[in-house]
PDB file of N, CA and C in Angstrom:
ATOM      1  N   UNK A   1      79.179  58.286 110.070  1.00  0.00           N
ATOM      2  CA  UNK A   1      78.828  58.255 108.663  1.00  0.00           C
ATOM      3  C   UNK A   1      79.388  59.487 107.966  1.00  0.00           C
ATOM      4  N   UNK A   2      79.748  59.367 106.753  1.00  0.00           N
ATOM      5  CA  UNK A   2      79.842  60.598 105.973  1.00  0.00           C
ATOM      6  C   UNK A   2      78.924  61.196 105.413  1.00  0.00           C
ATOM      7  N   UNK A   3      78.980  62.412 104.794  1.00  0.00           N
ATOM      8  CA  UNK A   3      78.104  63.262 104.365  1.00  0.00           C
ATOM      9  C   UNK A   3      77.481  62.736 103.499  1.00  0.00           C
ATOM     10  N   UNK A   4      77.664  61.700 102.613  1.00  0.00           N
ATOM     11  CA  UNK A   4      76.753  61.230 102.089  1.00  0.00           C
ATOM     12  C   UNK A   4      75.813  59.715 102.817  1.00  0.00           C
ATOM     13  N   UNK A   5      75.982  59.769 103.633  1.00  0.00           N
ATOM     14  CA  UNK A   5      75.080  58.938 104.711  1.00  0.00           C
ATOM     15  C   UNK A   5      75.452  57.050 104.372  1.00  0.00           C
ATOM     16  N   UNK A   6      77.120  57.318 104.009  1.00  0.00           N
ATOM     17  CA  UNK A   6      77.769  55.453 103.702  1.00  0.00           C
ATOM     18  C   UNK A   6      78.113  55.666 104.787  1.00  0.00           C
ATOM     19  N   UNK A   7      78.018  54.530 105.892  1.00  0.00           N
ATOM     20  CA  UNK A   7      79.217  54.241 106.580  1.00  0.00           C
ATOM     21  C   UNK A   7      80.295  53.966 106.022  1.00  0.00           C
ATOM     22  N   UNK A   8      81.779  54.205 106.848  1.00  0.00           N
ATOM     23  CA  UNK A   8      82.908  53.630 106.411  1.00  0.00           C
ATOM     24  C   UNK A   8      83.040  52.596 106.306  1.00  0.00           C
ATOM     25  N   UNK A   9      82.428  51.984 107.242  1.00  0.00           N
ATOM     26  CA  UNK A   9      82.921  50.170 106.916  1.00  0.00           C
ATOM     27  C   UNK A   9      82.266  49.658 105.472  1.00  0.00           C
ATOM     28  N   UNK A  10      80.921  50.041 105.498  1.00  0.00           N
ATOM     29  CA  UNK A  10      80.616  49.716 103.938  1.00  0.00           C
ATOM     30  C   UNK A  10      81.351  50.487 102.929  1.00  0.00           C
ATOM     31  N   UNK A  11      81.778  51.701 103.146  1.00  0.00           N
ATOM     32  CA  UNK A  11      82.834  51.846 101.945  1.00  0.00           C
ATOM     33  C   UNK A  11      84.103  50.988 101.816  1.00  0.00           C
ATOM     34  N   UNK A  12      84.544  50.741 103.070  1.00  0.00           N
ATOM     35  CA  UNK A  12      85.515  50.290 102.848  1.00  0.00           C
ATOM     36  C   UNK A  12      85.527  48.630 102.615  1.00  0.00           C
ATOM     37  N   UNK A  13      84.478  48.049 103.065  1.00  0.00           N
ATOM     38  CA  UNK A  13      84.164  46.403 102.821  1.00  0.00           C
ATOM     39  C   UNK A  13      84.251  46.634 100.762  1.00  0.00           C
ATOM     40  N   UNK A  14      83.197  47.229 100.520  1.00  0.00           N
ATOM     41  CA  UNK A  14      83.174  48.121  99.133  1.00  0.00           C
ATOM     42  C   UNK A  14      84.320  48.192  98.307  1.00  0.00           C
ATOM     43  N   UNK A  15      85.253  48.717  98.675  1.00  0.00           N
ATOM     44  CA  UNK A  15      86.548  49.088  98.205  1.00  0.00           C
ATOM     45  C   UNK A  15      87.794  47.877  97.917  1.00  0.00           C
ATOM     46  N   UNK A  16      87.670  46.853  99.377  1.00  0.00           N
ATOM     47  CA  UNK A  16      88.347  45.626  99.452  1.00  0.00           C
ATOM     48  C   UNK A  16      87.437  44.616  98.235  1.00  0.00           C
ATOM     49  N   UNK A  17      85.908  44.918  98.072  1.00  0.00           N
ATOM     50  CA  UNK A  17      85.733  43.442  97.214  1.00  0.00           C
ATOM     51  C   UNK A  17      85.962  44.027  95.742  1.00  0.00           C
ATOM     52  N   UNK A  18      86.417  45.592  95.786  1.00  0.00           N
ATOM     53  CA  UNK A  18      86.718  46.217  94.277  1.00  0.00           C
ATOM     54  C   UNK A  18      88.076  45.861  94.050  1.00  0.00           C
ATOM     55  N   UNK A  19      88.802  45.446  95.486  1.00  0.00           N
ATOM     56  CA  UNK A  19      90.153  45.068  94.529  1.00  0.00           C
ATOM     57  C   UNK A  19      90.273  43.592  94.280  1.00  0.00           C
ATOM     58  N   UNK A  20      89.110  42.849  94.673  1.00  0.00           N
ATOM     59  CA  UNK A  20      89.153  41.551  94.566  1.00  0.00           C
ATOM     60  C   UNK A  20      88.658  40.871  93.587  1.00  0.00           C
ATOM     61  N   UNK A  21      87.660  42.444  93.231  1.00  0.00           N
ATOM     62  CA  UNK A  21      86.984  41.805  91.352  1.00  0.00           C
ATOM     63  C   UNK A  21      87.838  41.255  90.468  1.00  0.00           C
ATOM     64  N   UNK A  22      89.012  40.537  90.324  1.00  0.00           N
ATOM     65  CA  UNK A  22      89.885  40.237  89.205  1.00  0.00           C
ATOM     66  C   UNK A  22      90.449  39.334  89.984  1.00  0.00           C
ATOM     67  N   UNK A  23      90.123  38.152  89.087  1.00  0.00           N
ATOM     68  CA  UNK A  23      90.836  36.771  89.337  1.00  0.00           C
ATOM     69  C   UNK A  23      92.798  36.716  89.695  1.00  0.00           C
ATOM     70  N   UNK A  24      93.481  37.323  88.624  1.00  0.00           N
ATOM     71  CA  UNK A  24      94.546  37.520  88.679  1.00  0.00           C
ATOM     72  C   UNK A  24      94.926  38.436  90.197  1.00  0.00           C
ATOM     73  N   UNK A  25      94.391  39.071  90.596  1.00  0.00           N
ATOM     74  CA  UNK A  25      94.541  39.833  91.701  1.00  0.00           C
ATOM     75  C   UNK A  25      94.301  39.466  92.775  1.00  0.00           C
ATOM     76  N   UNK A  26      93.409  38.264  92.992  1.00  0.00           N
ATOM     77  CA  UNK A  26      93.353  37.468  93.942  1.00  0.00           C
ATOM     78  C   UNK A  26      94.163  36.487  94.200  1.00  0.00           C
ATOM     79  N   UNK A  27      94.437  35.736  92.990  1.00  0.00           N
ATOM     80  CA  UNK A  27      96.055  35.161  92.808  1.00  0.00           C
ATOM     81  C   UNK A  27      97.195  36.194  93.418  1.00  0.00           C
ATOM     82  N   UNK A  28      97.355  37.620  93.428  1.00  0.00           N
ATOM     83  CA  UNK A  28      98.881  37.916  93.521  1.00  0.00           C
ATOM     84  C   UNK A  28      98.296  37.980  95.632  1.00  0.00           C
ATOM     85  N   UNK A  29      96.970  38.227  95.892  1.00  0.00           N
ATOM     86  CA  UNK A  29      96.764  38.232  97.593  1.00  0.00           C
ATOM     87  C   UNK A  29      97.228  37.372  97.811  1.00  0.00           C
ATOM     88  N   UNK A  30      96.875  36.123  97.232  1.00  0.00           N
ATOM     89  CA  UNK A  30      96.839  34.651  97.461  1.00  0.00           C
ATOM     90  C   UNK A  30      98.384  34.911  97.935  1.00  0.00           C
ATOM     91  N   UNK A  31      98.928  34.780  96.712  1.00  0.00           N
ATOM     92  CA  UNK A  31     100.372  34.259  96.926  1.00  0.00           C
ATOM     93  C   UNK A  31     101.106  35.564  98.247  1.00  0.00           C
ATOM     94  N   UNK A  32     100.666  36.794  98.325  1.00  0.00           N
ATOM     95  CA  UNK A  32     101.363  37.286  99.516  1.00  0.00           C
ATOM     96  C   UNK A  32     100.873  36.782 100.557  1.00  0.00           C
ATOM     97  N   UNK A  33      99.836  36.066 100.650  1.00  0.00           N
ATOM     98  CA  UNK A  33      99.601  35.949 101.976  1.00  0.00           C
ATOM     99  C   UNK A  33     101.167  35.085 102.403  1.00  0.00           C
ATOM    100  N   UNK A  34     101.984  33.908 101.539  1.00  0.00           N
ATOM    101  CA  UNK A  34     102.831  33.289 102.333  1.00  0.00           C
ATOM    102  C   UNK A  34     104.163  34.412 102.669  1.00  0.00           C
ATOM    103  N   UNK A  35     103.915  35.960 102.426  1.00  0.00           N
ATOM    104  CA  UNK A  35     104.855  36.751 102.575  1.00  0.00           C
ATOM    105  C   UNK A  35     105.130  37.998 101.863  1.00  0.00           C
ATOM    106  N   UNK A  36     106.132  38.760 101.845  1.00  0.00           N
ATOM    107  CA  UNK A  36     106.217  39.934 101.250  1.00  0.00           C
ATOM    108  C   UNK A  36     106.893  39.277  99.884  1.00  0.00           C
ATOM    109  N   UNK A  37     107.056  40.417  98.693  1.00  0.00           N
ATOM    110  CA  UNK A  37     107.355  39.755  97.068  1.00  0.00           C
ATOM    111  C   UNK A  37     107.165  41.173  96.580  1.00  0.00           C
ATOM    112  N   UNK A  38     108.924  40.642  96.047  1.00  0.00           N
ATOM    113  CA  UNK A  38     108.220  42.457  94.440  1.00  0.00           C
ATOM    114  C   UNK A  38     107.562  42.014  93.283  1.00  0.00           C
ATOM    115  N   UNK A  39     107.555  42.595  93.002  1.00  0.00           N
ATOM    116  CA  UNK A  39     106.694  42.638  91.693  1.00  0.00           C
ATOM    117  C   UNK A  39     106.895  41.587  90.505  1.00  0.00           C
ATOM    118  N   UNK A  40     108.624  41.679  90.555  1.00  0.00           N
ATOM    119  CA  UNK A  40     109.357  40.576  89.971  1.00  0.00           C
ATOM    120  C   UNK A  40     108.729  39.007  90.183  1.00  0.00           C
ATOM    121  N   UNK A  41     108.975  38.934  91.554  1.00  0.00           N
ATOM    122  CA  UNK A  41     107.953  37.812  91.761  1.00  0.00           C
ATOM    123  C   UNK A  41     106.710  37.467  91.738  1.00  0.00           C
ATOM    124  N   UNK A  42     105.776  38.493  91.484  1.00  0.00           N
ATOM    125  CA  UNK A  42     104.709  38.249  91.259  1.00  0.00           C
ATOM    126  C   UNK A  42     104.343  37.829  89.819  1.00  0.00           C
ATOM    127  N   UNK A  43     105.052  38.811  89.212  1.00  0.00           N
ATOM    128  CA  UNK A  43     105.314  38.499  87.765  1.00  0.00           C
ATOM    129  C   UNK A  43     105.070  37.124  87.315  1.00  0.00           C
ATOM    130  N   UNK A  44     106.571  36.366  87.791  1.00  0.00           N
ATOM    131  CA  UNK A  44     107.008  35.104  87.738  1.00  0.00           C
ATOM    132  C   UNK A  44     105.958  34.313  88.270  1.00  0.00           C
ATOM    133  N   UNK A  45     104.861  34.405  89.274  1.00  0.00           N
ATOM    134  CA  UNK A  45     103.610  33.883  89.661  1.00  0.00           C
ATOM    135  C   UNK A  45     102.123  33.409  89.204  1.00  0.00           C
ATOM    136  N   UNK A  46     101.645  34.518  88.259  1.00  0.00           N
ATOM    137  CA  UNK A  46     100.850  34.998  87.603  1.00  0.00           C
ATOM    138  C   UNK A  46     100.837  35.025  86.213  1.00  0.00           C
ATOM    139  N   UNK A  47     102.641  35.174  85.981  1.00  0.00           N
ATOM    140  CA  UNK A  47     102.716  34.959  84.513  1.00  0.00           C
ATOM    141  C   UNK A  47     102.273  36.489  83.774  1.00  0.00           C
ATOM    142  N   UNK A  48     101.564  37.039  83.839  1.00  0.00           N
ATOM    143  CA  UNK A  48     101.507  38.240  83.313  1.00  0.00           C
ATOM    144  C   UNK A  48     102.715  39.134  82.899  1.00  0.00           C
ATOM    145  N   UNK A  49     102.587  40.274  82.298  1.00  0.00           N
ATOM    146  CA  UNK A  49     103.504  41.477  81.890  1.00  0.00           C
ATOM    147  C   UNK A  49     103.663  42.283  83.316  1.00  0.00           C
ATOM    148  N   UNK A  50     104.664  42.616  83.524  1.00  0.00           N
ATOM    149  CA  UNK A  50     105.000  43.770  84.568  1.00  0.00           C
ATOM    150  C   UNK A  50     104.319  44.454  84.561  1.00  0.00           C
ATOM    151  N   UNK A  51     104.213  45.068  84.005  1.00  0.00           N
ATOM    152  CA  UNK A  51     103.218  46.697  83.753  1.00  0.00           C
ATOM    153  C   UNK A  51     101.837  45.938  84.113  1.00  0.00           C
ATOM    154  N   UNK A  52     101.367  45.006  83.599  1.00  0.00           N
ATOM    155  CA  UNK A  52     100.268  44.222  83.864  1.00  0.00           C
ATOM    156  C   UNK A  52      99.895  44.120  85.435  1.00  0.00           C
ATOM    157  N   UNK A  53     101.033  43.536  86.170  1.00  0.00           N
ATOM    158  CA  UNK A  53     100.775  43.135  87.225  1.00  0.00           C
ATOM    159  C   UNK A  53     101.311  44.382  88.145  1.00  0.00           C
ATOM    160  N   UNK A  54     101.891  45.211  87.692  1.00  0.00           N
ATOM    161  CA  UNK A  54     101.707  46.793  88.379  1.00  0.00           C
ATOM    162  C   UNK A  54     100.926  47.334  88.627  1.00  0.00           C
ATOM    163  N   UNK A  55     100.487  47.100  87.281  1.00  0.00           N
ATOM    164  CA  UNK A  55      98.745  47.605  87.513  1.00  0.00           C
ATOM    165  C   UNK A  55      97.844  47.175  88.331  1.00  0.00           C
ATOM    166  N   UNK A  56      97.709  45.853  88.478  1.00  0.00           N
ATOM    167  CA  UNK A  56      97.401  45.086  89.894  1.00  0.00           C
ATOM    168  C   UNK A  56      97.715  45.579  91.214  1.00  0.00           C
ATOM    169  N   UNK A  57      98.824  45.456  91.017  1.00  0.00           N
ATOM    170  CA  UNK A  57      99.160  46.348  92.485  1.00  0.00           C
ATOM    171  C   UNK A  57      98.987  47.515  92.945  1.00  0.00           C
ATOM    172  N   UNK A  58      98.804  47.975  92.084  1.00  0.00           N
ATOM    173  CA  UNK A  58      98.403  49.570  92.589  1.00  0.00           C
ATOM    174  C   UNK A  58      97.113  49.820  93.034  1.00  0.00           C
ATOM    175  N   UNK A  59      96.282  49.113  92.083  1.00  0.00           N
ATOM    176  CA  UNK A  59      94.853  48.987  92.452  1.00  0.00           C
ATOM    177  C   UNK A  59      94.659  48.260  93.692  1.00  0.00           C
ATOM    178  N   UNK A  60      95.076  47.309  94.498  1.00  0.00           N
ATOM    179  CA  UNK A  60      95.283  46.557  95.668  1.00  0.00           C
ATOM    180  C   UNK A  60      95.972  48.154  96.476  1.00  0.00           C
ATOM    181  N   UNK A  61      96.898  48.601  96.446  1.00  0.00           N
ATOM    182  CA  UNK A  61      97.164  49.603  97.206  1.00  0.00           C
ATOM    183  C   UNK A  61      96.496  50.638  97.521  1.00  0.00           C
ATOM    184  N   UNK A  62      95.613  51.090  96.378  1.00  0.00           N
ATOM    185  CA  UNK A  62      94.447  52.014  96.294  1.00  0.00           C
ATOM    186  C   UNK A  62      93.478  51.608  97.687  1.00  0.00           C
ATOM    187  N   UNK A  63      93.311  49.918  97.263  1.00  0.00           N
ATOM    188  CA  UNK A  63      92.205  49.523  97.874  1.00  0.00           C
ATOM    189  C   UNK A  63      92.454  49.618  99.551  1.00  0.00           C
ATOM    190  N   UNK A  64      93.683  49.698  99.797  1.00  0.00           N
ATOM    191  CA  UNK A  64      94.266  49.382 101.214  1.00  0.00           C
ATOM    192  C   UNK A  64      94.860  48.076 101.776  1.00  0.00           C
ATOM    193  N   UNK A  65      94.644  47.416 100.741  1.00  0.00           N
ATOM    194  CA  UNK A  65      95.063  45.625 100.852  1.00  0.00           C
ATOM    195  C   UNK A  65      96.557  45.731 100.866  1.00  0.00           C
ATOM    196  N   UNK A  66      97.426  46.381 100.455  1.00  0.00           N
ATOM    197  CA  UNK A  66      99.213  46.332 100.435  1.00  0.00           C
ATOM    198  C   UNK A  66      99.681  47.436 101.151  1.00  0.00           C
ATOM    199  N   UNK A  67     100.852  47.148 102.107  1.00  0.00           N
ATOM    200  CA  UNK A  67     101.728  47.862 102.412  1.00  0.00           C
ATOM    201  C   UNK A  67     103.183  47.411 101.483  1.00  0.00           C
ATOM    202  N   UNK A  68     104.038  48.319 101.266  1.00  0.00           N
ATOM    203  CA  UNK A  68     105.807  48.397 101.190  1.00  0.00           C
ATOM    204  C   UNK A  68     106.710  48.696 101.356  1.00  0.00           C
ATOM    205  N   UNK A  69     107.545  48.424 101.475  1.00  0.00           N
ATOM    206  CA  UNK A  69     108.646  48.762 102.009  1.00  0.00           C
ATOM    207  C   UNK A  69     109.999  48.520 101.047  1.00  0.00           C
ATOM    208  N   UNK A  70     110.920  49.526 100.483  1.00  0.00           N
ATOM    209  CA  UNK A  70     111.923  49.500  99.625  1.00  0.00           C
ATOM    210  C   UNK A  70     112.694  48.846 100.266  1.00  0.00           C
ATOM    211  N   UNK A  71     114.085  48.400  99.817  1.00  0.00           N
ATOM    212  CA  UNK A  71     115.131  47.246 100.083  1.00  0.00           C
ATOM    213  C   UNK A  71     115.885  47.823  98.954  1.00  0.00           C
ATOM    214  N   UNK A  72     117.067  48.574  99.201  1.00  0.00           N
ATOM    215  CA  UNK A  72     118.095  48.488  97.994  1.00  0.00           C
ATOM    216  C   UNK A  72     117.482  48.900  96.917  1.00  0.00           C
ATOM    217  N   UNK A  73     117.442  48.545  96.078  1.00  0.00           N
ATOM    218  CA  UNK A  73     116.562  48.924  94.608  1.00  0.00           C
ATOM    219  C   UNK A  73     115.476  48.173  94.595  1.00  0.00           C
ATOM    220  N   UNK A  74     114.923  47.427  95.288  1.00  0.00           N
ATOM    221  CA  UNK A  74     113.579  46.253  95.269  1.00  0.00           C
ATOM    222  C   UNK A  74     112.827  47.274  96.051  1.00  0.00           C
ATOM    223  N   UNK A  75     111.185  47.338  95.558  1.00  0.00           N
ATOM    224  CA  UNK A  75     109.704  47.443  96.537  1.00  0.00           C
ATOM    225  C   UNK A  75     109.452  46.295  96.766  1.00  0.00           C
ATOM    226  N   UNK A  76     109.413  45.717  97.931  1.00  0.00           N
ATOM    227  CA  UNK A  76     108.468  44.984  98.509  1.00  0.00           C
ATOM    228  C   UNK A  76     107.358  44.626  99.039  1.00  0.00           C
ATOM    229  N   UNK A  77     106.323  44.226  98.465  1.00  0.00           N
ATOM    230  CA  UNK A  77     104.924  44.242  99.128  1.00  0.00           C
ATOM    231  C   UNK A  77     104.252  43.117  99.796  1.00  0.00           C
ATOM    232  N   UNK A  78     103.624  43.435 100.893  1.00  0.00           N
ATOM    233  CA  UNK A  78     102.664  42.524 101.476  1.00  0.00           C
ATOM    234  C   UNK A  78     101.378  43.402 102.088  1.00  0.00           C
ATOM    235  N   UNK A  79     101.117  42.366 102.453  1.00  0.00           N
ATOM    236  CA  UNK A  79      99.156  42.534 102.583  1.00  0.00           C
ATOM    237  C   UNK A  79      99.400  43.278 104.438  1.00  0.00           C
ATOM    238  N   UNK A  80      98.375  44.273 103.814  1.00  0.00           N
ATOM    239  CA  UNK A  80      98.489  45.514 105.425  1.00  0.00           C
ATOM    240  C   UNK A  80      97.750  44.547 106.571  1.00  0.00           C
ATOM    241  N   UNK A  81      96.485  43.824 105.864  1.00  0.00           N
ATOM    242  CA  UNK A  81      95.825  43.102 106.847  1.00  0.00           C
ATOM    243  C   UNK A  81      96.119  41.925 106.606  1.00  0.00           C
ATOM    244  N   UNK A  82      96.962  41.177 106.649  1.00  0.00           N
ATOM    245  CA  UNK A  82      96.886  39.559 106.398  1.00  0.00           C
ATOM    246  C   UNK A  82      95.922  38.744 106.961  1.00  0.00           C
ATOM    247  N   UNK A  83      95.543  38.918 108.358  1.00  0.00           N
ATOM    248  CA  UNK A  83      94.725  38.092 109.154  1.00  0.00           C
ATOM    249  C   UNK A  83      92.775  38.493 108.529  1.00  0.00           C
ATOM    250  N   UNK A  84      92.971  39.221 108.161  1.00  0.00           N
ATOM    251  CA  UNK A  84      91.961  39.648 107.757  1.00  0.00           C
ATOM    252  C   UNK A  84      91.500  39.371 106.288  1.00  0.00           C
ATOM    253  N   UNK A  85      92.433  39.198 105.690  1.00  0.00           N
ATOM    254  CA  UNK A  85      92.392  39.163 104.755  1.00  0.00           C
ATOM    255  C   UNK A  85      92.157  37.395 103.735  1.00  0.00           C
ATOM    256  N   UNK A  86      92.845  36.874 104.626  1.00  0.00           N
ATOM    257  CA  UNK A  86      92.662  35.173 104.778  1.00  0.00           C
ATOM    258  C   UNK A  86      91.319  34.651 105.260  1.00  0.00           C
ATOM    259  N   UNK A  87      90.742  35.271 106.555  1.00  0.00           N
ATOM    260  CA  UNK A  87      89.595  35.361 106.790  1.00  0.00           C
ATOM    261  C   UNK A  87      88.622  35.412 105.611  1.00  0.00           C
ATOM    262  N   UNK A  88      88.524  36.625 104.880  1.00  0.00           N
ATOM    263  CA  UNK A  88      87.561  36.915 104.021  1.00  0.00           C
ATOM    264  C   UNK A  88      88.043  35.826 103.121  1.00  0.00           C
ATOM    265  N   UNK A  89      89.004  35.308 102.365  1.00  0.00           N
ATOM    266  CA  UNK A  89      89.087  34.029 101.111  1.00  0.00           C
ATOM    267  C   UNK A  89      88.753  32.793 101.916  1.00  0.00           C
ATOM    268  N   UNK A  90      88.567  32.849 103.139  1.00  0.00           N
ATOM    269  CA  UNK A  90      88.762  31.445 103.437  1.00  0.00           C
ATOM    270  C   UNK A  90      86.989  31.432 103.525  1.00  0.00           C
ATOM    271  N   UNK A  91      86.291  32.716 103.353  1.00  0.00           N
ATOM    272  CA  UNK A  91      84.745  32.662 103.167  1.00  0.00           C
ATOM    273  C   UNK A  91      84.412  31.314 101.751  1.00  0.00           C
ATOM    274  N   UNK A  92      85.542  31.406 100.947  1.00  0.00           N
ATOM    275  CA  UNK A  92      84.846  31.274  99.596  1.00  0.00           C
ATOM    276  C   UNK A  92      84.992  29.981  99.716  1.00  0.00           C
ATOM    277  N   UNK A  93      84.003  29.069  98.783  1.00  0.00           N
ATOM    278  CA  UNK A  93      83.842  27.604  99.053  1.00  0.00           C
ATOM    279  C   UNK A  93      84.924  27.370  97.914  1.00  0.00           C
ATOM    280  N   UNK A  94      85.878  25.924  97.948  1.00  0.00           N
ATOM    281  CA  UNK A  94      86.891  24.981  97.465  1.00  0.00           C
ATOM    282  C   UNK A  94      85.908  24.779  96.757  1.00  0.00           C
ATOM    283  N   UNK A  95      86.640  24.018  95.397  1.00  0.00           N
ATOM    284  CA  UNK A  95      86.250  23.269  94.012  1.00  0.00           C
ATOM    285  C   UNK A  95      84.615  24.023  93.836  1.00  0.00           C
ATOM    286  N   UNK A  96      84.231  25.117  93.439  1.00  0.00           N
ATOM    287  CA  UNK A  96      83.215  25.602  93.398  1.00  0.00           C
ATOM    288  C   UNK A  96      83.132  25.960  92.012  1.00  0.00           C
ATOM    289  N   UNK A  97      82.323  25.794  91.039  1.00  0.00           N
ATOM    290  CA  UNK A  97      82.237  26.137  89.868  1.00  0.00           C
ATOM    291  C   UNK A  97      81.447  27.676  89.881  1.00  0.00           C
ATOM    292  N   UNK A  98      82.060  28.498  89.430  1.00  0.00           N
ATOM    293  CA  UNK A  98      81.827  30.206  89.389  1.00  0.00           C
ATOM    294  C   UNK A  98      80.316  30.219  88.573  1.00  0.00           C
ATOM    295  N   UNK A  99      80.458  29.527  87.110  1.00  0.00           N
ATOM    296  CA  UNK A  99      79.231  29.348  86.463  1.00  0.00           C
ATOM    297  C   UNK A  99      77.920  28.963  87.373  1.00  0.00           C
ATOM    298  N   UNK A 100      77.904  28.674  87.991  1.00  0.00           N
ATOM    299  CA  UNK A 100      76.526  27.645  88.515  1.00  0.00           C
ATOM    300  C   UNK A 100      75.969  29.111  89.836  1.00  0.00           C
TER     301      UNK A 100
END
């Protein structure tokens, strides 16, 4: 435990559902899970502004959810834990209305 008496895993369970608070951001996991993608493509995914979906990403990187790796002038990102990470969405129930 740390000095303030959290375990890590609850910080860090903590930290993963803080980068998951945003619909759009679960969309750009979603879509890495089928692989690595710059930003460009996420873009093109999500539909959002660059800067928009930068912002996304960074906050996912914060969280520990992305690794990258440069290519030429491209960042490329994918998910540090994939297996893990599918796990936890595949918690959430299909055709589920959020309201109810």
């Amino acid at each position: 435990m740390n000095p303030a008496g959290v375990d890590p895993f609850d910080e860090l369970a903590a930290t993963w559902f803080k980068g998951l608070a945003e619909p759009n951001r679960v969309s750009i996991v979603r879509h890495l899970l089928s692989g690595e993608h710059r930003v460009t493509d996420l873009v093109e995914h999500v539909g959002l502004a660059q800067s928009t979906v930068s912002a996304h990403v960074a906050v996912l990187r914060r969280a520990g959810m992305l690794s990258s790796h440069v290519h030429g002038r491209a960042t490329y990102y994918a998910l540090a834990h994939p297996d893990e990470i599918r796990a936890l969405l595949d918690l959430v129930p299909r055709g589920h209305d959020a309201s109810h």
